[in-house]
PDB file of N, CA and C in Angstrom:
ATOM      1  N   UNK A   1     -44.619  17.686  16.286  1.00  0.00           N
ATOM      2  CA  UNK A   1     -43.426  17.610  17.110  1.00  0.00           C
ATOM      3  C   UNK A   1     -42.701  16.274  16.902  1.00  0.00           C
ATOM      4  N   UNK A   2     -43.821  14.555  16.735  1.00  0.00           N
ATOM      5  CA  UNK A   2     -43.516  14.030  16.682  1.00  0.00           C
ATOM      6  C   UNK A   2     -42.148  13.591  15.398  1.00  0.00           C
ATOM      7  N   UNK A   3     -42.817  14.237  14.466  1.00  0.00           N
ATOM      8  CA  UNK A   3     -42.462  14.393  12.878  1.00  0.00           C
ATOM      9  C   UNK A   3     -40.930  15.104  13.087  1.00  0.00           C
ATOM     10  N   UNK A   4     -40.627  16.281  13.800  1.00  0.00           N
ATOM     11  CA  UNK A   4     -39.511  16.899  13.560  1.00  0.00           C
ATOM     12  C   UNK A   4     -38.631  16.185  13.975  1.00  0.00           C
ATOM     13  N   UNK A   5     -38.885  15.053  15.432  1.00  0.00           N
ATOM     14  CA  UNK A   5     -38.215  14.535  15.558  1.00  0.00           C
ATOM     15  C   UNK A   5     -37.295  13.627  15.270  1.00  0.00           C
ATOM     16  N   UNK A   6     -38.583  12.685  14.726  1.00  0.00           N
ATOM     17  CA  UNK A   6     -38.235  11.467  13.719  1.00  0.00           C
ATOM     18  C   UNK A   6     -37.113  12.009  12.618  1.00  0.00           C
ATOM     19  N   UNK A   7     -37.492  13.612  12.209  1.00  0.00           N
ATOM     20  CA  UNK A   7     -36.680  13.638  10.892  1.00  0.00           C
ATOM     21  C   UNK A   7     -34.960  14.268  11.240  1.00  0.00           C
ATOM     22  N   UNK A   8     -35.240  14.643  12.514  1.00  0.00           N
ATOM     23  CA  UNK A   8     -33.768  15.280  13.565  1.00  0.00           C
ATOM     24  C   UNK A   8     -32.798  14.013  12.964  1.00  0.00           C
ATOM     25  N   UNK A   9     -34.229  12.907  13.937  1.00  0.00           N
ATOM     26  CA  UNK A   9     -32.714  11.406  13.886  1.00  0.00           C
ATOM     27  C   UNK A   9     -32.426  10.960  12.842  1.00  0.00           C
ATOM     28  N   UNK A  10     -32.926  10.829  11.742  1.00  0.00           N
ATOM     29  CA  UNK A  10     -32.730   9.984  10.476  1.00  0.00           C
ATOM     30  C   UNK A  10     -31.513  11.053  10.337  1.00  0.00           C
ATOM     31  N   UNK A  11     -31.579  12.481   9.907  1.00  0.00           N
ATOM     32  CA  UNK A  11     -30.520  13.431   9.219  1.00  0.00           C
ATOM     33  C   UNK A  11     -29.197  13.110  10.392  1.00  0.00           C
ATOM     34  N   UNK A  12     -29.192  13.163  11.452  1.00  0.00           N
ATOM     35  CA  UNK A  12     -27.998  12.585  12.349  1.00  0.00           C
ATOM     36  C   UNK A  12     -27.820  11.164  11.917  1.00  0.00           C
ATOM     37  N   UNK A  13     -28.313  10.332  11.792  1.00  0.00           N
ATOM     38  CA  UNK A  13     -27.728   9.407  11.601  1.00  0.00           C
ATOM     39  C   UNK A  13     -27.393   8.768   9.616  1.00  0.00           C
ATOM     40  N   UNK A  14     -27.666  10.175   8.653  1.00  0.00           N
ATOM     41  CA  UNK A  14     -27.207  10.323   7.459  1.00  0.00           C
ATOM     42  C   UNK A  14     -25.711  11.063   7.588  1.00  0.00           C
ATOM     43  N   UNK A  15     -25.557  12.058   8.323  1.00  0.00           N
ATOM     44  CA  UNK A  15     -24.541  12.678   8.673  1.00  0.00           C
ATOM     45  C   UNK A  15     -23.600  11.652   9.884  1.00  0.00           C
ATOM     46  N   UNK A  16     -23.871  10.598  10.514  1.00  0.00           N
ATOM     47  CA  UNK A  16     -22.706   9.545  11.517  1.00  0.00           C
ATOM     48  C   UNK A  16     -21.968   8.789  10.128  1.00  0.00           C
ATOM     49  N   UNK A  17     -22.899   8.433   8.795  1.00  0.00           N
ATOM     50  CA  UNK A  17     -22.613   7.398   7.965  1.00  0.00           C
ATOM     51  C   UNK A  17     -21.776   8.195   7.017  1.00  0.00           C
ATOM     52  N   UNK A  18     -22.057   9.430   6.732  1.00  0.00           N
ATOM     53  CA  UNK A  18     -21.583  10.265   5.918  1.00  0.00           C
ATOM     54  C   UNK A  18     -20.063  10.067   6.435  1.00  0.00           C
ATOM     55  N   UNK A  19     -20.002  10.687   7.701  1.00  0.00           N
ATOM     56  CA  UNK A  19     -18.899  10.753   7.999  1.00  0.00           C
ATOM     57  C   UNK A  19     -17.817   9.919   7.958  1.00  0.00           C
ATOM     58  N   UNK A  20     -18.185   8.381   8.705  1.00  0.00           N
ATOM     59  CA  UNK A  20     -17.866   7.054   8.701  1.00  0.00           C
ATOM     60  C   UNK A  20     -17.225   7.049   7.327  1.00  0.00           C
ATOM     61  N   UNK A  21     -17.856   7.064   6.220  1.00  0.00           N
ATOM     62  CA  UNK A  21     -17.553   6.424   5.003  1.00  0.00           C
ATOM     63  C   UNK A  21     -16.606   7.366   4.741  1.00  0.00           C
ATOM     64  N   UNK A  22     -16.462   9.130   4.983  1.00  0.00           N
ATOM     65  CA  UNK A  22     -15.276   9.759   4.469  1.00  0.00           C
ATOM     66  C   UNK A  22     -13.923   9.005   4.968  1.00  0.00           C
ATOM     67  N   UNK A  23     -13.921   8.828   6.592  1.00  0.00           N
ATOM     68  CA  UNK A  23     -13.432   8.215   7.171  1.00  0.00           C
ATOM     69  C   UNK A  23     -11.963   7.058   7.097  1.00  0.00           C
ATOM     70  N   UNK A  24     -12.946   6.362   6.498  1.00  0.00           N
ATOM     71  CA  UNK A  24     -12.878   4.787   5.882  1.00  0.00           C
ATOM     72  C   UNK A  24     -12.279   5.243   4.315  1.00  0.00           C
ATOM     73  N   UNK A  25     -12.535   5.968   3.454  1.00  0.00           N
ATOM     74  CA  UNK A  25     -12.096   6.057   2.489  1.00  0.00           C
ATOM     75  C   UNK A  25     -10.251   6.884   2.325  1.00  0.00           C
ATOM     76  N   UNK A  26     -10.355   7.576   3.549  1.00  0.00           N
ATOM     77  CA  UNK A  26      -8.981   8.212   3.895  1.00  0.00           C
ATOM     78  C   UNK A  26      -7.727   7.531   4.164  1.00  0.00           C
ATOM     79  N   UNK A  27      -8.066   6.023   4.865  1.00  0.00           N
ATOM     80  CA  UNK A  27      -7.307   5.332   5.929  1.00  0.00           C
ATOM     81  C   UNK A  27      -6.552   4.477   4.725  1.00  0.00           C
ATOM     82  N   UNK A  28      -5.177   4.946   5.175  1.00  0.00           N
ATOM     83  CA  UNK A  28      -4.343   4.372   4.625  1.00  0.00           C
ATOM     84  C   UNK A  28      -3.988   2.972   4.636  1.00  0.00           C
ATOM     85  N   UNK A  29      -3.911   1.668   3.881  1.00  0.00           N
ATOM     86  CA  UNK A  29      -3.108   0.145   4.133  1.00  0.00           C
ATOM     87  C   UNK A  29      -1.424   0.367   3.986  1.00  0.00           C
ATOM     88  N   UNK A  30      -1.048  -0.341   4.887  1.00  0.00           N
ATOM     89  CA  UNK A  30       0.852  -0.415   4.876  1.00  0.00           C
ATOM     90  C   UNK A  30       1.008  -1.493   4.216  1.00  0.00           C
ATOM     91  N   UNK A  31       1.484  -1.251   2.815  1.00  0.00           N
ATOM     92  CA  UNK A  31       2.329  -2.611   2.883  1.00  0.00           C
ATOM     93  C   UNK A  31       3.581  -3.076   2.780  1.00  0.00           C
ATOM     94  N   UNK A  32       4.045  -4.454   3.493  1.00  0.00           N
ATOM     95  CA  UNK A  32       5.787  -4.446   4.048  1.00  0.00           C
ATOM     96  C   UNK A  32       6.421  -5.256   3.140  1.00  0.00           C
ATOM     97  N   UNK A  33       7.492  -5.335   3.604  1.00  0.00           N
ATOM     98  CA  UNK A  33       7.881  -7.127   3.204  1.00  0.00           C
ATOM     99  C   UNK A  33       9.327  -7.010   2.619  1.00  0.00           C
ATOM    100  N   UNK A  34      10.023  -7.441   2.096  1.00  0.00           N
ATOM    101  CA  UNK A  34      11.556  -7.481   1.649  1.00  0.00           C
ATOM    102  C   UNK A  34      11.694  -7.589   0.364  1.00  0.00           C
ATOM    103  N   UNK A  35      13.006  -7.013  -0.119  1.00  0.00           N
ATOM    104  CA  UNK A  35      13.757  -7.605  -1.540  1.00  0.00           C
ATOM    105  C   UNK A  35      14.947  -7.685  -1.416  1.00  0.00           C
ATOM    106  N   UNK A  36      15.044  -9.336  -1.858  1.00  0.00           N
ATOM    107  CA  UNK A  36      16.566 -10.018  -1.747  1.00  0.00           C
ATOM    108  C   UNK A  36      17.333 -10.205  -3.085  1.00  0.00           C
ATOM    109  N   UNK A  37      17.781 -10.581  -3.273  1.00  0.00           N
ATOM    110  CA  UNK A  37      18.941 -11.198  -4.894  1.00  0.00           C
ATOM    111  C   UNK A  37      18.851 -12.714  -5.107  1.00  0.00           C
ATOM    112  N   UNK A  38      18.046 -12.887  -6.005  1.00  0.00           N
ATOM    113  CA  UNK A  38      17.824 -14.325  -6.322  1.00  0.00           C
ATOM    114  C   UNK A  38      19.128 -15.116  -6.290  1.00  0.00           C
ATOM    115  N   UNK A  39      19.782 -15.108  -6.346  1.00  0.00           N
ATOM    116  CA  UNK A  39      21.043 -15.733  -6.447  1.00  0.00           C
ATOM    117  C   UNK A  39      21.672 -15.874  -5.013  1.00  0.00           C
ATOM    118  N   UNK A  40      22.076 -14.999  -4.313  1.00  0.00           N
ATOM    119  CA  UNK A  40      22.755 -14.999  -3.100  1.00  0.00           C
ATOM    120  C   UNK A  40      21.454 -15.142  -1.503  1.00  0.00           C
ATOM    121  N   UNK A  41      20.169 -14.575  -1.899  1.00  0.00           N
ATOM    122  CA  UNK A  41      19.111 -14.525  -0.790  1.00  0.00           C
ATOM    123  C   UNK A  41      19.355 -13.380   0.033  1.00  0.00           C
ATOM    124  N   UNK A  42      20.590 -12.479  -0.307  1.00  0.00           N
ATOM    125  CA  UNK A  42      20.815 -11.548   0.417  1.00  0.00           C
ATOM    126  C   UNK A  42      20.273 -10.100   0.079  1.00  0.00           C
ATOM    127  N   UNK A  43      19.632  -9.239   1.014  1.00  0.00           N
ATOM    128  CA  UNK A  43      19.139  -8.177   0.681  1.00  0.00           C
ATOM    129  C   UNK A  43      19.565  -7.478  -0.207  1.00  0.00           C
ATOM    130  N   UNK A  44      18.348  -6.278  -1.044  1.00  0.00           N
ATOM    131  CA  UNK A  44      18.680  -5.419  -1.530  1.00  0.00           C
ATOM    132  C   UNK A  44      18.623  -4.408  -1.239  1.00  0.00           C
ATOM    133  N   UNK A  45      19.872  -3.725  -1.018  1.00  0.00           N
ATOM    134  CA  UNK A  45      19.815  -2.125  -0.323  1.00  0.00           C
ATOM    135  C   UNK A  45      19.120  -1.181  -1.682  1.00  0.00           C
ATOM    136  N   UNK A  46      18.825   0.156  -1.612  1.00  0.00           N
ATOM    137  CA  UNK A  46      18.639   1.338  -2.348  1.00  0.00           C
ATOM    138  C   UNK A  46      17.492   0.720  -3.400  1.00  0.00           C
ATOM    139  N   UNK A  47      16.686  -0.439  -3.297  1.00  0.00           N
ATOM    140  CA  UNK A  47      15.955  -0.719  -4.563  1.00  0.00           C
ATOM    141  C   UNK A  47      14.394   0.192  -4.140  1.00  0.00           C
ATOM    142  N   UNK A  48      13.771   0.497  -4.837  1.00  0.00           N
ATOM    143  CA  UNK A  48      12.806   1.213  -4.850  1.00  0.00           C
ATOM    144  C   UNK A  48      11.856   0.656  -5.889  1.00  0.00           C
ATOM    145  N   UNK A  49      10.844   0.874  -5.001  1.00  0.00           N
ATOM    146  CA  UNK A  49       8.957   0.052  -4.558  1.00  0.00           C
ATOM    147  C   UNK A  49       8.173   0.776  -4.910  1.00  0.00           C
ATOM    148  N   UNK A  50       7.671   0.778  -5.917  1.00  0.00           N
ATOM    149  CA  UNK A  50       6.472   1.823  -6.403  1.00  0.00           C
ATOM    150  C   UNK A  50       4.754   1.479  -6.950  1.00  0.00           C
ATOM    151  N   UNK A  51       4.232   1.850  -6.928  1.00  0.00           N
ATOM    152  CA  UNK A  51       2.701   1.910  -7.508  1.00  0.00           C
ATOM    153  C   UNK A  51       2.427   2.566  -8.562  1.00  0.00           C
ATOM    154  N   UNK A  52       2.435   1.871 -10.007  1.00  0.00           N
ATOM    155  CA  UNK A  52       2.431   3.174 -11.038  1.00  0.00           C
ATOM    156  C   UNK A  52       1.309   3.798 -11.221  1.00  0.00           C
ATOM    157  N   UNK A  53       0.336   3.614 -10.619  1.00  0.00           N
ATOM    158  CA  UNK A  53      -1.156   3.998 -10.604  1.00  0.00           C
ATOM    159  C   UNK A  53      -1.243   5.103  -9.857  1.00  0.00           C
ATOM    160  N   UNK A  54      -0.182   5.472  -9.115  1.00  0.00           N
ATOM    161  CA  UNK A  54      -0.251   7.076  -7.798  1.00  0.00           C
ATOM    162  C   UNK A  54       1.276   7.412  -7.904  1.00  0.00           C
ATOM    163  N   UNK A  55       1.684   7.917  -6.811  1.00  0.00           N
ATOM    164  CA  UNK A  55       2.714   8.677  -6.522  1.00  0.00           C
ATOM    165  C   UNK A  55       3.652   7.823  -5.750  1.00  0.00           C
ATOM    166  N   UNK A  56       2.865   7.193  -4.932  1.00  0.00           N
ATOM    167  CA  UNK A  56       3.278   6.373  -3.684  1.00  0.00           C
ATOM    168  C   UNK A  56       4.774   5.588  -4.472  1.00  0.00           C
ATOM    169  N   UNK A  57       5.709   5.860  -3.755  1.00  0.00           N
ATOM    170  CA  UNK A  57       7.215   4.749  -3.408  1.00  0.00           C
ATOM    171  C   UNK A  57       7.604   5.025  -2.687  1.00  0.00           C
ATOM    172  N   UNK A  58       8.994   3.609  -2.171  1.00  0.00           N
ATOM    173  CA  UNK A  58       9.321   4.046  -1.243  1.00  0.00           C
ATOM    174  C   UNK A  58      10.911   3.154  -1.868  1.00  0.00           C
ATOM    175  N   UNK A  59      11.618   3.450  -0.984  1.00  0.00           N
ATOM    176  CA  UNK A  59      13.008   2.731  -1.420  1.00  0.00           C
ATOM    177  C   UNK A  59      13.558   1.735   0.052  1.00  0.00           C
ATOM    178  N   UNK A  60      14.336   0.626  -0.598  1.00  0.00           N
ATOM    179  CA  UNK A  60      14.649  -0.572   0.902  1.00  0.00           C
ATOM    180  C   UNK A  60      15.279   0.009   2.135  1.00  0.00           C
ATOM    181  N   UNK A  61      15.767  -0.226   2.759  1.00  0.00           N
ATOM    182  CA  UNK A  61      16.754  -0.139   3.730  1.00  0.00           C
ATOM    183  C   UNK A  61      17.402  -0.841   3.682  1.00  0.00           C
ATOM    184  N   UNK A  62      18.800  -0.456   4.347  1.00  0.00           N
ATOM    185  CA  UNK A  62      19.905  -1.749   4.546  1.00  0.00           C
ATOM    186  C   UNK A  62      20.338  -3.125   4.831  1.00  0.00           C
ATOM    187  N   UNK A  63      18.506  -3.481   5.222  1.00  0.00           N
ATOM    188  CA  UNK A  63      18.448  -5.043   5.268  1.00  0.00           C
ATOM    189  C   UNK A  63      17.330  -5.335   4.277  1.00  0.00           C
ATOM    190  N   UNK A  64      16.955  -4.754   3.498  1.00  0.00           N
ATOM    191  CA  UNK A  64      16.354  -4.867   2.334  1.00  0.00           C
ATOM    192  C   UNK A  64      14.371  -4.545   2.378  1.00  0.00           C
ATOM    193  N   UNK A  65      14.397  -4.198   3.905  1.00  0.00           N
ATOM    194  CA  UNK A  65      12.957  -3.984   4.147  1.00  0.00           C
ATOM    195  C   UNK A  65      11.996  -2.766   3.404  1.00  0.00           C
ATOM    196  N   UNK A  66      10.840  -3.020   3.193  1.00  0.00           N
ATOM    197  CA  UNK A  66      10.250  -1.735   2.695  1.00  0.00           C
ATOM    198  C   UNK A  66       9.071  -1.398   3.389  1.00  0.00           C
ATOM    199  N   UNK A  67       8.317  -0.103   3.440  1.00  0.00           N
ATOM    200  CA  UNK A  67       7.101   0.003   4.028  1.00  0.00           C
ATOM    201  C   UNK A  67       6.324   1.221   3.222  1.00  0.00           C
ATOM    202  N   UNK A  68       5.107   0.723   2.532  1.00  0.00           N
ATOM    203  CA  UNK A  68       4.702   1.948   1.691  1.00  0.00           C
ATOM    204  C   UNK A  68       3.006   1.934   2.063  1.00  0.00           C
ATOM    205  N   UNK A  69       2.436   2.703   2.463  1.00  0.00           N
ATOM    206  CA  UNK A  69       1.280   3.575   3.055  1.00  0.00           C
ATOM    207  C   UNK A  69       0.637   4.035   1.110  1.00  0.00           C
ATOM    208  N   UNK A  70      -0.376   2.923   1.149  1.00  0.00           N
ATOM    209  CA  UNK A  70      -1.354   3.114   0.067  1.00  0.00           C
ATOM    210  C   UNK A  70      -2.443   3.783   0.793  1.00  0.00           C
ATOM    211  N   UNK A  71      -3.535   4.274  -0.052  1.00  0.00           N
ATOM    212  CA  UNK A  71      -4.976   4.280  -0.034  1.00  0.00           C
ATOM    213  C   UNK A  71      -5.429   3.646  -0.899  1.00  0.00           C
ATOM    214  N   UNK A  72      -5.474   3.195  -1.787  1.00  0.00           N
ATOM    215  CA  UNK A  72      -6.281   1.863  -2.516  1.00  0.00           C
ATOM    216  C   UNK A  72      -5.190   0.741  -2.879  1.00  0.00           C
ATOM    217  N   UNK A  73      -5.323  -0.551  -1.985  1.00  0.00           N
ATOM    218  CA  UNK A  73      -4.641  -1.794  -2.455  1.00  0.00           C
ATOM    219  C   UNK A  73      -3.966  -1.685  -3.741  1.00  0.00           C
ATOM    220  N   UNK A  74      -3.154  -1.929  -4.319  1.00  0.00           N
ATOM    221  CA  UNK A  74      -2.930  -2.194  -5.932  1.00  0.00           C
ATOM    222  C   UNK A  74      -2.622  -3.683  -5.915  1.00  0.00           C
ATOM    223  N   UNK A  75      -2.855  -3.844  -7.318  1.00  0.00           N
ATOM    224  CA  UNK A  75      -2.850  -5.133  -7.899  1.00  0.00           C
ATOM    225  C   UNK A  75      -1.562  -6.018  -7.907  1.00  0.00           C
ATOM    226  N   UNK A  76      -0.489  -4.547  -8.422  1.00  0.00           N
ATOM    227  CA  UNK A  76       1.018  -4.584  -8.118  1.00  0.00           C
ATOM    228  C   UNK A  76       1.821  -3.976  -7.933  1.00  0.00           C
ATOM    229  N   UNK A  77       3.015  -4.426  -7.644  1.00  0.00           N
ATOM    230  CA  UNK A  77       4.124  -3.508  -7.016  1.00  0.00           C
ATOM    231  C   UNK A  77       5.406  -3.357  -7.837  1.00  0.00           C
ATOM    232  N   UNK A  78       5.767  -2.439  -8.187  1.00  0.00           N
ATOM    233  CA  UNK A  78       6.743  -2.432  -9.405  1.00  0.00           C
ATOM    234  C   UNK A  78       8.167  -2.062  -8.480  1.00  0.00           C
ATOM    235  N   UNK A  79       9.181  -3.003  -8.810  1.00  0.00           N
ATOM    236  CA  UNK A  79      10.502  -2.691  -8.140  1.00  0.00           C
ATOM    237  C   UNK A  79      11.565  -2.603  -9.227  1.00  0.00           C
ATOM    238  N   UNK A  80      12.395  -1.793  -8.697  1.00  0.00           N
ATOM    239  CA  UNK A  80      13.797  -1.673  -9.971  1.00  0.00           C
ATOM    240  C   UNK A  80      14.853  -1.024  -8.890  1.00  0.00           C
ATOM    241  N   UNK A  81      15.782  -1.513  -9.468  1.00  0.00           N
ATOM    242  CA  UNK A  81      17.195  -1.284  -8.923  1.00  0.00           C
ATOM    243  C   UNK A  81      18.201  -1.103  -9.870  1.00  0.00           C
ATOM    244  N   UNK A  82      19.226  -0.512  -9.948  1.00  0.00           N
ATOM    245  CA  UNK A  82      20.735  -0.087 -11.476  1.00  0.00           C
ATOM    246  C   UNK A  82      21.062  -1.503 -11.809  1.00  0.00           C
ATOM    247  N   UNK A  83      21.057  -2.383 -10.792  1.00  0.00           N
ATOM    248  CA  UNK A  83      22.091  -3.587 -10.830  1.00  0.00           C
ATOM    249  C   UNK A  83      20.830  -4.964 -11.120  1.00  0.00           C
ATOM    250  N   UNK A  84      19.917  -4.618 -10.903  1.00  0.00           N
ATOM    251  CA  UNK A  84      18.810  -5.748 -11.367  1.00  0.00           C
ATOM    252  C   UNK A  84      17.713  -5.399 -12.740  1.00  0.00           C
ATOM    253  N   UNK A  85      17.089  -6.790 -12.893  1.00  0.00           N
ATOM    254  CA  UNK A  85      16.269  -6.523 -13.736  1.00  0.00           C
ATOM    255  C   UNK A  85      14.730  -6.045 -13.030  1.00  0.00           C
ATOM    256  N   UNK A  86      14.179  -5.064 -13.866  1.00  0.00           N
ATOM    257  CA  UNK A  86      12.607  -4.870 -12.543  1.00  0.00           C
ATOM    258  C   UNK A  86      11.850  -6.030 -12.313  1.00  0.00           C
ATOM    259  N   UNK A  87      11.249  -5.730 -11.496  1.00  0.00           N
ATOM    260  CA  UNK A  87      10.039  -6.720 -11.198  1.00  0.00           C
ATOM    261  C   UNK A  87       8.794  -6.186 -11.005  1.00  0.00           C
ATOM    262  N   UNK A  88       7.670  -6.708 -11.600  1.00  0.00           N
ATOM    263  CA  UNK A  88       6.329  -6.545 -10.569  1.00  0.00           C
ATOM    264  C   UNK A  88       6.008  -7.910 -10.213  1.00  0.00           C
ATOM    265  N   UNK A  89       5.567  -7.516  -9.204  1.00  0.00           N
ATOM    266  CA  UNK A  89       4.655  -8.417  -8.473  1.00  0.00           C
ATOM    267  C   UNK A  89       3.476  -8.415  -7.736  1.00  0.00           C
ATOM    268  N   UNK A  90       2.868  -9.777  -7.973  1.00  0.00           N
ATOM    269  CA  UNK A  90       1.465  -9.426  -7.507  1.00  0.00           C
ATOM    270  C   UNK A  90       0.932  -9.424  -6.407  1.00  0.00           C
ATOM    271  N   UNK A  91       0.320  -8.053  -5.759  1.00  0.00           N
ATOM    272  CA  UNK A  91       0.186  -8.553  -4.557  1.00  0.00           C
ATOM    273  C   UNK A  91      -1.249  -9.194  -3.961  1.00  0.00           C
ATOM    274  N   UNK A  92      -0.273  -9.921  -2.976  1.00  0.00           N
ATOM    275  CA  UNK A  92      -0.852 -11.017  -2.480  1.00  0.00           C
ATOM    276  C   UNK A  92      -1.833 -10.646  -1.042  1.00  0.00           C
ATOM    277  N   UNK A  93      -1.273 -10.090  -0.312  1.00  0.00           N
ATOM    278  CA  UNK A  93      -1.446  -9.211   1.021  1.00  0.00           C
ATOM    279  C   UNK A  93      -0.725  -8.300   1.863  1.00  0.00           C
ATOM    280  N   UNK A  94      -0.749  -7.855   2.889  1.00  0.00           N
ATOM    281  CA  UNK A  94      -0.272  -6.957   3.390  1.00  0.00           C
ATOM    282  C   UNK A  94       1.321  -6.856   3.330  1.00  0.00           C
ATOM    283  N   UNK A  95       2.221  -8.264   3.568  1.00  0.00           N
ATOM    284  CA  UNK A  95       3.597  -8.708   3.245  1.00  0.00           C
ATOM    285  C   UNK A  95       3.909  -8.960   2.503  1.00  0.00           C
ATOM    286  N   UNK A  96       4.477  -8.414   1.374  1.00  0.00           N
ATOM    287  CA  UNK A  96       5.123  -9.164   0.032  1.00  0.00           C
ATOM    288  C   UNK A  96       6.676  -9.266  -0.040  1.00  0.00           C
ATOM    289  N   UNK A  97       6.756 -10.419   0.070  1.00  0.00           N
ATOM    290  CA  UNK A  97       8.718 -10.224   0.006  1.00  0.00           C
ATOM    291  C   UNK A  97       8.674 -10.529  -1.726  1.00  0.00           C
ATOM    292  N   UNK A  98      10.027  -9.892  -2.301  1.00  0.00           N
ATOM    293  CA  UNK A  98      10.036  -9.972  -3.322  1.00  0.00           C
ATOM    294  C   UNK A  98      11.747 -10.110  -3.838  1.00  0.00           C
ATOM    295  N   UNK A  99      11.831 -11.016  -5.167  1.00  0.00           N
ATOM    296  CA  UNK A  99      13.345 -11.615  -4.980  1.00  0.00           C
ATOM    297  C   UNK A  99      13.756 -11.329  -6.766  1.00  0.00           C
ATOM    298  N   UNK A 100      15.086 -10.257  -6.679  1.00  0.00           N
ATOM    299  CA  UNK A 100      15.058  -9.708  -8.500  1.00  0.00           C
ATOM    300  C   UNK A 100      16.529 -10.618  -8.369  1.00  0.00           C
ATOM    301  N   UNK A 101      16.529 -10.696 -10.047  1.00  0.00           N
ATOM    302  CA  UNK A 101      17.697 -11.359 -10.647  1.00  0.00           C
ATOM    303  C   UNK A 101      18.566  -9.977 -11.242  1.00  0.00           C
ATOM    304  N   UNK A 102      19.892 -10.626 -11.101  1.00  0.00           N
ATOM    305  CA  UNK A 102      20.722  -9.306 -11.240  1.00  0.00           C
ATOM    306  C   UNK A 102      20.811  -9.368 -13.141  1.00  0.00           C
ATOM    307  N   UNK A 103      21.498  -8.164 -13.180  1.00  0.00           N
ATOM    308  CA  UNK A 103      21.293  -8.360 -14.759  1.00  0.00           C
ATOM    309  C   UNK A 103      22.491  -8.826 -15.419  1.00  0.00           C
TER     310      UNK A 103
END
């Protein structure tokens, strides 16, 4: 009796960790931050933020903000706009502001 028991809890608590780790592997990181115009410091509208490693982009808003929902960190962030030259950049942490030269 003692035995079934012992082996009840170990398999519940293989199946709490199991779960945990699916969990944890699902949960998305945001990351934010701006793109301005090296020259003027003023935002870039319509530029678009991508990860070439997935699917994930996203494009600025009208004050130049971005917000893109990874599942694995990347190394970098690739931006391009009609009127600039691209950029990657490396990221650093959760905020990356980022500043392109026009072409």
């Amino acid at each position: 009796m003692m035995k079934k028991i012992v082996m009840m809890m170990l398999l519940m608590g293989q199946a709490v960790f199991f779960l945990h780790a699916q969990a944890v592997k699902f949960e998305g990181v945001m990351l934010t931050g701006s793109v301005k115009d090296s020259a003027t410091g003023k935002p870039v509208k319509k530029a678009e933020v991508f990860v070439r490693e997935s699917s994930k982009k996203t494009f600025t808003d009208a004050k130049g903000h971005y917000s893109l929902i990874v599942f694995n960190r990347p190394d970098t962030l690739f931006v391009r706009h009609r009127k600039y030259h691209p950029a990657n950049v490396k990221v650093k942490g959760l905020n990356n502001d980022i500043v392109l030269q026009r072409k």
